[in-house]
C-alpha atoms as a PDB file:
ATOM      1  CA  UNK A   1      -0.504  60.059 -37.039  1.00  0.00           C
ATOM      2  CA  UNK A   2      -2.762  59.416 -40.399  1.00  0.00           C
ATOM      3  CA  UNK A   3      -3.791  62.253 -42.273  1.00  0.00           C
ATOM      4  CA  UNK A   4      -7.481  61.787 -43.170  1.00  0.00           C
ATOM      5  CA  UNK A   5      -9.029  62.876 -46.304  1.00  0.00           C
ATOM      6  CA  UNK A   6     -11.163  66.331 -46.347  1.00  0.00           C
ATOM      7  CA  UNK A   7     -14.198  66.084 -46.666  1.00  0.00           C
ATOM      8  CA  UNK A   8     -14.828  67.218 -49.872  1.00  0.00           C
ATOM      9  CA  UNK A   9     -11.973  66.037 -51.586  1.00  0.00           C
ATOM     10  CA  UNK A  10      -9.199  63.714 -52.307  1.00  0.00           C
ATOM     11  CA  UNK A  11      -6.215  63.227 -49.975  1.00  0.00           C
ATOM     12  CA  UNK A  12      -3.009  65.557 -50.710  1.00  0.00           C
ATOM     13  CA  UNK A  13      -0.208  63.984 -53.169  1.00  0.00           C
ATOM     14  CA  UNK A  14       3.256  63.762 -51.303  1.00  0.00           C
ATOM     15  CA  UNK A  15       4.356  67.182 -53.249  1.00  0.00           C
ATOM     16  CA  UNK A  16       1.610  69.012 -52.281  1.00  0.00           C
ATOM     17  CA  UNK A  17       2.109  67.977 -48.543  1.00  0.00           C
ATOM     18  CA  UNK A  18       5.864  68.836 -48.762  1.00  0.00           C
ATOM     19  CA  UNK A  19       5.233  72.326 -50.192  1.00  0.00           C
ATOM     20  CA  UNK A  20       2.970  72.916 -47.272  1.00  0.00           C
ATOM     21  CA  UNK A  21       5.096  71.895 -44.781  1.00  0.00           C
ATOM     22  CA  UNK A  22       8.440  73.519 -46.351  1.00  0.00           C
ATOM     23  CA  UNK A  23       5.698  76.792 -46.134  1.00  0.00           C
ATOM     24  CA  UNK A  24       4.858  76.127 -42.408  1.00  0.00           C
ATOM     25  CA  UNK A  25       8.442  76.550 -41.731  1.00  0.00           C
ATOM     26  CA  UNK A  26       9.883  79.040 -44.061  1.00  0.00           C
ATOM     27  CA  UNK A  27       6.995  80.831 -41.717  1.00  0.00           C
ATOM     28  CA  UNK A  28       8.625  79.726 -38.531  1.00  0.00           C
ATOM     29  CA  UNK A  29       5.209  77.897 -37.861  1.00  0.00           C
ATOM     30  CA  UNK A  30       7.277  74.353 -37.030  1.00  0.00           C
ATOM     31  CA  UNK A  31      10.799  74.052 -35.976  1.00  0.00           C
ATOM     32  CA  UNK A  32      13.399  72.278 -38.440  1.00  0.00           C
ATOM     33  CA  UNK A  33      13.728  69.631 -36.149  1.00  0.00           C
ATOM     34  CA  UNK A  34       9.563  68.768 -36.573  1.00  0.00           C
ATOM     35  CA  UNK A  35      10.050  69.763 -40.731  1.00  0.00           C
ATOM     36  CA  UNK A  36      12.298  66.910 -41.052  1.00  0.00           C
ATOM     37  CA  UNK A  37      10.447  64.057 -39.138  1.00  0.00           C
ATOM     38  CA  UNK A  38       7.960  65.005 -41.167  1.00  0.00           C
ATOM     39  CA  UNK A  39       9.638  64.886 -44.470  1.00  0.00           C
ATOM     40  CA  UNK A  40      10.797  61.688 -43.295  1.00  0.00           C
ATOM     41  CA  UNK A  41       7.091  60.114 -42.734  1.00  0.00           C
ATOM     42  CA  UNK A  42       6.121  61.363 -46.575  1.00  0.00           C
ATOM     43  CA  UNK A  43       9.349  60.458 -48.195  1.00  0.00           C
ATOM     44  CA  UNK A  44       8.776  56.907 -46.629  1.00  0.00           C
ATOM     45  CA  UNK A  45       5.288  56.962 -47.992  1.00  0.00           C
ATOM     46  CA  UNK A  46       6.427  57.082 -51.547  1.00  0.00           C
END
């Protein structure tokens, strides 16, 4: 799944998408299991 770009600004850098998602689950909002596929999609966008 693409992320698309707000609408009233420029996409997220990788870092700023990895800080958000390393948020989402030191808040228990996503499991480790969906933190790391997603790391795995941004790392492989670098």
């Amino acid at each position: 799944m693409k992320q698309t770009k707000k609408s009233g600004g420029k996409e997220k850098s990788p870092l700023e998408r990895m800080s958000e998602l390393k948020e989402m689950r030191d808040r228990n909002l996503i499991s480790d299991v969906e933190y790391e596929r997603k790391k795995d999609e941004i790392m492989k966008e670098l």
